[in-house]
C-alpha atoms as a PDB file:
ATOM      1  CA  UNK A   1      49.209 -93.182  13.028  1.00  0.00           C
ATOM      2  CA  UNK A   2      47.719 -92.853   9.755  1.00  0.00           C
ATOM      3  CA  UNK A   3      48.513 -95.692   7.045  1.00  0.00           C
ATOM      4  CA  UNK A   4      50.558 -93.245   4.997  1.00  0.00           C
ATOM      5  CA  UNK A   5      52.339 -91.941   8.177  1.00  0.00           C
ATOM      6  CA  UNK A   6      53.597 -96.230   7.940  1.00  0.00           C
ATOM      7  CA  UNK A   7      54.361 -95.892   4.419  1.00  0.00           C
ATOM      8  CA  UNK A   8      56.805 -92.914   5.047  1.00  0.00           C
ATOM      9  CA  UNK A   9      58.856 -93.967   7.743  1.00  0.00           C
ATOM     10  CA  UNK A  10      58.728 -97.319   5.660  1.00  0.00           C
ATOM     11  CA  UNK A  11      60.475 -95.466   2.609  1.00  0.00           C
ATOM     12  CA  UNK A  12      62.805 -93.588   4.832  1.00  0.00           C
ATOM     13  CA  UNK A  13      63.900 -97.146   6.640  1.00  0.00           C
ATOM     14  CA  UNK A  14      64.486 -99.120   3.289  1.00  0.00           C
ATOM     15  CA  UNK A  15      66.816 -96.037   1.887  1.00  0.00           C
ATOM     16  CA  UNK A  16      69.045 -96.022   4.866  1.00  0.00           C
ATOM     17  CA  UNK A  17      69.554 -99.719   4.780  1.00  0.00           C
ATOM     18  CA  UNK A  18      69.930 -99.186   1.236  1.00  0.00           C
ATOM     19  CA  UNK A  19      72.387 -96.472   2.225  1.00  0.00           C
ATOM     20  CA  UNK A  20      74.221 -99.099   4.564  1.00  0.00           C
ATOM     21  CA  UNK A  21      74.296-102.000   2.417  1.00  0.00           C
ATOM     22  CA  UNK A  22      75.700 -99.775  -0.841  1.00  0.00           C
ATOM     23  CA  UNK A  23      78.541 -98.582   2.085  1.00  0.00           C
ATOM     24  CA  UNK A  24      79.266-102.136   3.280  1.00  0.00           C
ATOM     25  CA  UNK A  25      79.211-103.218  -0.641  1.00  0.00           C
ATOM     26  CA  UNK A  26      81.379-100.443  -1.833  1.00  0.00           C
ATOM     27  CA  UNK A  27      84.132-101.568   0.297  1.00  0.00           C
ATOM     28  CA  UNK A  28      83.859-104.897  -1.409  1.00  0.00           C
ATOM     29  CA  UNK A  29      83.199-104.992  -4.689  1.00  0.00           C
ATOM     30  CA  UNK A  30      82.311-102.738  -7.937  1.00  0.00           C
ATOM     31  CA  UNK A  31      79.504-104.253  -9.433  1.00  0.00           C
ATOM     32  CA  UNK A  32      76.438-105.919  -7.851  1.00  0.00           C
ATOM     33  CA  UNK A  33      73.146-107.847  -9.464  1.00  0.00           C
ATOM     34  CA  UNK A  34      69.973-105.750  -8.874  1.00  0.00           C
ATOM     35  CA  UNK A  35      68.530-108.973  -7.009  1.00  0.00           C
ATOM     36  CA  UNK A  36      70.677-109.363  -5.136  1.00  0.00           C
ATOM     37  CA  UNK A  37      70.924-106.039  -3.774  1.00  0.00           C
ATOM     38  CA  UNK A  38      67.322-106.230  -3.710  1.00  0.00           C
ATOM     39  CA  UNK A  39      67.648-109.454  -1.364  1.00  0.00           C
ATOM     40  CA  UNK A  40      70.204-108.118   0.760  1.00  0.00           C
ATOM     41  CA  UNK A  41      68.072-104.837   1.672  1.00  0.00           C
ATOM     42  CA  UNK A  42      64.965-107.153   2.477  1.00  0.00           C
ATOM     43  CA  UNK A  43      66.626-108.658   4.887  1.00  0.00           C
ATOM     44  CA  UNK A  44      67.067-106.013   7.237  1.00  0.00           C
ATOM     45  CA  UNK A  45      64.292-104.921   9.586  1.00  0.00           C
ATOM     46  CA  UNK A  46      62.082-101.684   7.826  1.00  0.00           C
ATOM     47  CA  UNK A  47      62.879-103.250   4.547  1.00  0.00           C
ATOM     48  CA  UNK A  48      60.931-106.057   3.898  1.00  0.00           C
ATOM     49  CA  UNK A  49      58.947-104.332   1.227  1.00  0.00           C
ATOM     50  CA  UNK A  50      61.607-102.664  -0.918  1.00  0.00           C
ATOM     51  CA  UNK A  51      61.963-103.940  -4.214  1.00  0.00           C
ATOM     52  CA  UNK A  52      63.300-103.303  -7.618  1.00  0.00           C
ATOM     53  CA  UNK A  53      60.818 -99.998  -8.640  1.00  0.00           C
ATOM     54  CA  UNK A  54      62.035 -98.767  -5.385  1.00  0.00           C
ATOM     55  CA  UNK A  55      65.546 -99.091  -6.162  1.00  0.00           C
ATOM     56  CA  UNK A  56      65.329 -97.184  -9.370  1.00  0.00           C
ATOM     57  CA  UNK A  57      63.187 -94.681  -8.006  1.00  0.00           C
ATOM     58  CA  UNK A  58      66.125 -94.234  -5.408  1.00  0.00           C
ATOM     59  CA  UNK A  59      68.754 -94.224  -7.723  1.00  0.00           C
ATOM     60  CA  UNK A  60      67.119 -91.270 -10.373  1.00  0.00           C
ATOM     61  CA  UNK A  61      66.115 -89.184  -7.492  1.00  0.00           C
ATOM     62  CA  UNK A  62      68.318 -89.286  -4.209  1.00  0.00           C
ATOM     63  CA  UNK A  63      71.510 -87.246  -4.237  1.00  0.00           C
ATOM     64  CA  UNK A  64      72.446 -89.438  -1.554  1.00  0.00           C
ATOM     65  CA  UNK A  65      72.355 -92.857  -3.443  1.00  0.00           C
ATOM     66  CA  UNK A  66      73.650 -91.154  -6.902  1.00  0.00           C
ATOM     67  CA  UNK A  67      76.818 -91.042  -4.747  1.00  0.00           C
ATOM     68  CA  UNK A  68      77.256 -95.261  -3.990  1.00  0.00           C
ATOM     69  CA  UNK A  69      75.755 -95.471  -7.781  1.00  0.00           C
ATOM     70  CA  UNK A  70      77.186 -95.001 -10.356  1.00  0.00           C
ATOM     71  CA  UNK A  71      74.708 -96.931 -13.091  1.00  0.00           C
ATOM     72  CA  UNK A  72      72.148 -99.474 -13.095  1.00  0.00           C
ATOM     73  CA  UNK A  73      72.042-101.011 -16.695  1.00  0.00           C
ATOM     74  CA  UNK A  74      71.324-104.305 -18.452  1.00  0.00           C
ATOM     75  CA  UNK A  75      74.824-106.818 -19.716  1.00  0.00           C
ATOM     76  CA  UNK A  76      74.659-108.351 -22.698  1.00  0.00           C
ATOM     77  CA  UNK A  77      73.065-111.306 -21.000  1.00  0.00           C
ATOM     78  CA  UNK A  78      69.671-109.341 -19.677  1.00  0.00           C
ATOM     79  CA  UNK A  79      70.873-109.347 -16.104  1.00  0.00           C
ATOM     80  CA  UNK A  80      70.644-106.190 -14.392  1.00  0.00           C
ATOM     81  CA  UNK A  81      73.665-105.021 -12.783  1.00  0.00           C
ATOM     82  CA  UNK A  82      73.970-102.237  -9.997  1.00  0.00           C
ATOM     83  CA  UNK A  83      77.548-100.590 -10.883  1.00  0.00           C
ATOM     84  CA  UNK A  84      79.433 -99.097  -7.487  1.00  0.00           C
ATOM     85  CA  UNK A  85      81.320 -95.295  -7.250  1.00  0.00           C
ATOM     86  CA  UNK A  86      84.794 -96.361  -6.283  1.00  0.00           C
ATOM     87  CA  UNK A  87      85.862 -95.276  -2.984  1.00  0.00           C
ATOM     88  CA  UNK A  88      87.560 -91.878  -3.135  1.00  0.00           C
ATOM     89  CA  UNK A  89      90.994 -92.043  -4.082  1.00  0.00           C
ATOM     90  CA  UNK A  90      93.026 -88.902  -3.892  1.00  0.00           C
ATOM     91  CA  UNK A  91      95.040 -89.485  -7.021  1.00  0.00           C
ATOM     92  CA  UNK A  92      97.564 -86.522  -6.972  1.00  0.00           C
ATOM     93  CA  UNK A  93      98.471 -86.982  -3.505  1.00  0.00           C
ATOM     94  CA  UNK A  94      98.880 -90.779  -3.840  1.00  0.00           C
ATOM     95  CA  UNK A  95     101.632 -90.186  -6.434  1.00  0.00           C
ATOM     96  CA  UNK A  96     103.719 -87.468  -4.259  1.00  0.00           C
ATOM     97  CA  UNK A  97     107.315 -88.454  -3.524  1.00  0.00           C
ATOM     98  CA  UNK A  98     106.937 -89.768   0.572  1.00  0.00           C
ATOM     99  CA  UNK A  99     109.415 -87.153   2.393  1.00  0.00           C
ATOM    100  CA  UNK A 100     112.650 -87.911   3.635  1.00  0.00           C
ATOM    101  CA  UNK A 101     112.193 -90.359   7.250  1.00  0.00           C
ATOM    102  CA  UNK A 102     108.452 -91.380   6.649  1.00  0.00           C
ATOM    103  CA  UNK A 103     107.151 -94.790   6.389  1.00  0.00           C
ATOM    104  CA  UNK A 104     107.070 -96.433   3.227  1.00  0.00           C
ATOM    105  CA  UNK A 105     103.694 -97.596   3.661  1.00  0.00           C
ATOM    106  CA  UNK A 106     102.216 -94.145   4.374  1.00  0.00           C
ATOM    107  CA  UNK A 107     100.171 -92.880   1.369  1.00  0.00           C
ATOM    108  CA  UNK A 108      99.368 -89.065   2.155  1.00  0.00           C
ATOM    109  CA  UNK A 109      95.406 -87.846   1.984  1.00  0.00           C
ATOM    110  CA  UNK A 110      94.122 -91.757   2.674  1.00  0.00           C
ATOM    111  CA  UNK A 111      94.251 -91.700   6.424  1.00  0.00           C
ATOM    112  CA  UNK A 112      91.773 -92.582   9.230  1.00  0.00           C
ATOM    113  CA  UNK A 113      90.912 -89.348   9.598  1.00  0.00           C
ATOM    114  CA  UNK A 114      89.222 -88.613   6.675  1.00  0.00           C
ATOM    115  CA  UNK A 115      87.528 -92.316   7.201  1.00  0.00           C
ATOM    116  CA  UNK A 116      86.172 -90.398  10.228  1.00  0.00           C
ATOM    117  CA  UNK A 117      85.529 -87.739   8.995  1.00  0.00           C
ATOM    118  CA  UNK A 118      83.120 -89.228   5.801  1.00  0.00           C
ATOM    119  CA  UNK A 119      81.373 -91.636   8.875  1.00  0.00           C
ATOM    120  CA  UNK A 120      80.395 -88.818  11.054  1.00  0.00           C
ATOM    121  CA  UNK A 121      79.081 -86.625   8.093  1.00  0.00           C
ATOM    122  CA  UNK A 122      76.915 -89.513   7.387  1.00  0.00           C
ATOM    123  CA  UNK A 123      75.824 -90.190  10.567  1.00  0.00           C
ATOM    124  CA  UNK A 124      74.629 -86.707  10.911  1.00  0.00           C
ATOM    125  CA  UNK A 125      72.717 -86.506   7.725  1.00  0.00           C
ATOM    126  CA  UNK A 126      70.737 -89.587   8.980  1.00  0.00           C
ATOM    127  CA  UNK A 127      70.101 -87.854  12.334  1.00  0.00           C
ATOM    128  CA  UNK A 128      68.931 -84.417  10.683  1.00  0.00           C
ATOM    129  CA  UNK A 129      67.011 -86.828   8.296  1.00  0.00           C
END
């Protein structure tokens, strides 16, 4: 292999686990600092390189990470921050009167299956990829 062969499957490792960690984060929290995301993506194996350039080269030109992004600006403090999407939320559905004989705990439209459904989309964009 060819040194720049390396440096493209290094790239392509570093935005999955960037990919992964946003996932895992988004479930968490809504806000992140740019180091430590940074910190958390060098840990995993592929990713020992990726740093703050790369992050923001990620963020303006991946699709892909524009969706677990929604901004990457400065507080009033000079710390970079890494701001999260929200998980999807279907709004209109959420407020529907539950019918007649249904759980009360049921919200309509949030179910496993469309958890499913958004993992196994993923996981085949990763495979084609």
């Amino acid at each position: 292999m060819r040194a720049r062969e390396f440096m493209i499957e290094a790239e392509s490792a570093s935005t999955y686990n960037l990919m992964d960690q946003l996932e895992i984060l988004q479930n968490e929290t809504d806000q992140i600092r740019v180091d430590s995301l940074v910190n958390l993506v060098r840990r995993k194996p592929g990713s020992e390189m990726f740093n703050v350039d790369i992050l923001l080269d990620e963020f303006e030109n991946n699709p892909e990470i524009k969706n677990f992004i929604e901004d990457i600006r400065t507080d009033e403090s000079g710390v970079k921050y890494v701001y999260l999407t929200p998980l999807e939320k279907d709004i209109d559905q959420k407020d529907q009167a539950l019918e007649p004989g249904s759980d009360k705990d049921f919200t309509p439209g949030l179910g496993p299956e469309k958890t499913v459904d958004k993992m196994s989309k993923r996981a085949m964009l990763r495979r084609i990829g």
